[in-house]
C-alpha atoms as a PDB file:
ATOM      1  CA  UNK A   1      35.162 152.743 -73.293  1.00  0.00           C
ATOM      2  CA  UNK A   2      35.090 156.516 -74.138  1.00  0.00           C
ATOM      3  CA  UNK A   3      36.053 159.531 -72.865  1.00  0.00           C
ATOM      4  CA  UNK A   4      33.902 160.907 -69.472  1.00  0.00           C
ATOM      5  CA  UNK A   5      32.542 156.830 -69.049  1.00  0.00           C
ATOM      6  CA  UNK A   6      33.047 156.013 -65.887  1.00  0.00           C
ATOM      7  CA  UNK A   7      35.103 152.900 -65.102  1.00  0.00           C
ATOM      8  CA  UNK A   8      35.788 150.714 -62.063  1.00  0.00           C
ATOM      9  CA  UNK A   9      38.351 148.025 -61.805  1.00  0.00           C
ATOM     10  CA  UNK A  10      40.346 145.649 -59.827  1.00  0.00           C
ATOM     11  CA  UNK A  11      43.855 145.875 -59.767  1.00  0.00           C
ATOM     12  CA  UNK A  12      46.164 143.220 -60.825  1.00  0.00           C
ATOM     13  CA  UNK A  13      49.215 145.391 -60.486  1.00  0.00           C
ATOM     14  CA  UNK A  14      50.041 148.983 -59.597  1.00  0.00           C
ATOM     15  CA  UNK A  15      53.023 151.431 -58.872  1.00  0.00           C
ATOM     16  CA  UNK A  16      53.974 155.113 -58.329  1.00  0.00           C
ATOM     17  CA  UNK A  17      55.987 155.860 -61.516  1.00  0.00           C
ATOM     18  CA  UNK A  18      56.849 158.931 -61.503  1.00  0.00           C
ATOM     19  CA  UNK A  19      56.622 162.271 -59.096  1.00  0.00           C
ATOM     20  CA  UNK A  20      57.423 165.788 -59.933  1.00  0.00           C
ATOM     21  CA  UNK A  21      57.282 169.148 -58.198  1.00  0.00           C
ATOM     22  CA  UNK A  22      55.163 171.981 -59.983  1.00  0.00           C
ATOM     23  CA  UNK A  23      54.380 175.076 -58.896  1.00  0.00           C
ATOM     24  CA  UNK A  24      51.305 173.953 -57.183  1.00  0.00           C
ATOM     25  CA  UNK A  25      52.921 170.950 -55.391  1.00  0.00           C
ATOM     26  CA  UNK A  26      54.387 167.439 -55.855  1.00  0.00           C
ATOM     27  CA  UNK A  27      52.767 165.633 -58.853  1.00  0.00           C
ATOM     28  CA  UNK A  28      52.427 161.428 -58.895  1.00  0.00           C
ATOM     29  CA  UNK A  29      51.877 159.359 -61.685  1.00  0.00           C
ATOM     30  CA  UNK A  30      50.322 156.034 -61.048  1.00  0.00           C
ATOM     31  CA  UNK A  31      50.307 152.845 -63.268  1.00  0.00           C
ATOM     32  CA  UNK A  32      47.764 150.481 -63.156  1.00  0.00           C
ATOM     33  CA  UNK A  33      47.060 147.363 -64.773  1.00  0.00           C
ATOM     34  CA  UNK A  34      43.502 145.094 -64.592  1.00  0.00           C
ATOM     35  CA  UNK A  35      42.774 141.382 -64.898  1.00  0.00           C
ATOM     36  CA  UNK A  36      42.367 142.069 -68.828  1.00  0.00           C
ATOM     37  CA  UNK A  37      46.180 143.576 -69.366  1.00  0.00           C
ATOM     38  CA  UNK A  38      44.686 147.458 -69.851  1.00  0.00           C
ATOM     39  CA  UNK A  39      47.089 150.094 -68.793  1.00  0.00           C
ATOM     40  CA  UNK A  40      45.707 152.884 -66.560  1.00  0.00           C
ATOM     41  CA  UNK A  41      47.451 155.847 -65.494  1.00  0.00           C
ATOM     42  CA  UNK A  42      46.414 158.939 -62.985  1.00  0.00           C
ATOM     43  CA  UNK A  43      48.082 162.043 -62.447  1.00  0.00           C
ATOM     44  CA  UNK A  44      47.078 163.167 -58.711  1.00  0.00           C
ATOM     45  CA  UNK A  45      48.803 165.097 -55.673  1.00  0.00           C
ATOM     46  CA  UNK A  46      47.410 162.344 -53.384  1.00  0.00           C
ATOM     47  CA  UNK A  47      49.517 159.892 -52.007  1.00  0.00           C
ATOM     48  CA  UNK A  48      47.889 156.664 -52.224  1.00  0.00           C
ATOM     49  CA  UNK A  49      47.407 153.804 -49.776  1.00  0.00           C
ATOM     50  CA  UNK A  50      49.170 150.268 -51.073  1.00  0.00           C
ATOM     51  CA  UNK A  51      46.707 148.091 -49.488  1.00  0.00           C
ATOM     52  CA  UNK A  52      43.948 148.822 -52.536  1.00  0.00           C
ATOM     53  CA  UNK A  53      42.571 146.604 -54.793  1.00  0.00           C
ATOM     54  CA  UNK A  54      40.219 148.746 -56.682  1.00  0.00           C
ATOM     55  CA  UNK A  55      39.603 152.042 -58.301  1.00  0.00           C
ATOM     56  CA  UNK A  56      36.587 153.956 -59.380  1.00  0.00           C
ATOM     57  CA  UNK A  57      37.133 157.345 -61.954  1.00  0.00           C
ATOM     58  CA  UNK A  58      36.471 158.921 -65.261  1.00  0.00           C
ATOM     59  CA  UNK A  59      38.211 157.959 -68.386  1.00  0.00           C
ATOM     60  CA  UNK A  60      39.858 161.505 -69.452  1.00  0.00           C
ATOM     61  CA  UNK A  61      41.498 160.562 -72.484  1.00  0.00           C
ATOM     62  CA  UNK A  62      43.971 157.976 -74.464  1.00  0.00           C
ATOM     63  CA  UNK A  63      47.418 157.929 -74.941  1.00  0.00           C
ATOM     64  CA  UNK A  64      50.521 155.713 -76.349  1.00  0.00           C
ATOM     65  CA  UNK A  65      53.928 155.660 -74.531  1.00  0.00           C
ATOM     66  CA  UNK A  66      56.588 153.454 -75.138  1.00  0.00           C
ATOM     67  CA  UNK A  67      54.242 151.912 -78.444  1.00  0.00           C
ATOM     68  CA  UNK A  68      52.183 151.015 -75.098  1.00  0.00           C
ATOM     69  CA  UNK A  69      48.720 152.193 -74.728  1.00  0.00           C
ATOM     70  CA  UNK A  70      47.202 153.600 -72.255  1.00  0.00           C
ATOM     71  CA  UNK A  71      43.816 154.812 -70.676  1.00  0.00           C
ATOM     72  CA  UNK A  72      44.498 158.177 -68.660  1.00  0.00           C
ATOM     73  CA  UNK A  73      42.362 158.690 -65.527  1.00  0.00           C
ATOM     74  CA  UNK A  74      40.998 161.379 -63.682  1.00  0.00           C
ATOM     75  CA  UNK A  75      38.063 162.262 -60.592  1.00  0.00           C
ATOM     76  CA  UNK A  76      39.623 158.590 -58.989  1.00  0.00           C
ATOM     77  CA  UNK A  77      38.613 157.135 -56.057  1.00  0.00           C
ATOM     78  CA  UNK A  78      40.609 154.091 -53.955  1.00  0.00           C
ATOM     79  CA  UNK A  79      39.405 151.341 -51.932  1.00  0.00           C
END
């Protein structure tokens, strides 16, 4: 995987970590996990729907948190 490939995946496991207001609007951060154990995450001012199971985007760039990596997303779609 490198940056700009585009990726689609099922999810094993996601959540809404984090929200914040900016001056544009409300922010969400979204953790996502696959079958393989990767870590996904997408900044977005969408609101997603719970009842998905897979997502379709860009690979923008990668980053460690918590001695965690992870594989930031952007240009997502959910179904």
């Amino acid at each position: 995987m490198c940056i700009n490939d585009k990726v689609e995946f099922n999810l094993k496991t996601y959540e809404m970590t984090a929200s914040w207001d900016t001056p544009y609007g409300v922010v969400y951060l979204y953790t996502f996990k696959d079958n393989f154990q990767h870590t996904f995450i997408w900044k977005t001012s969408r609101l997603i729907d719970y009842n998905i199971t897979k997502i379709k985007g860009r690979i923008k760039g990668f980053l460690e948190y918590n001695n965690t990596k992870e594989i930031e997303l952007t240009y997502c779609r959910c179904s």
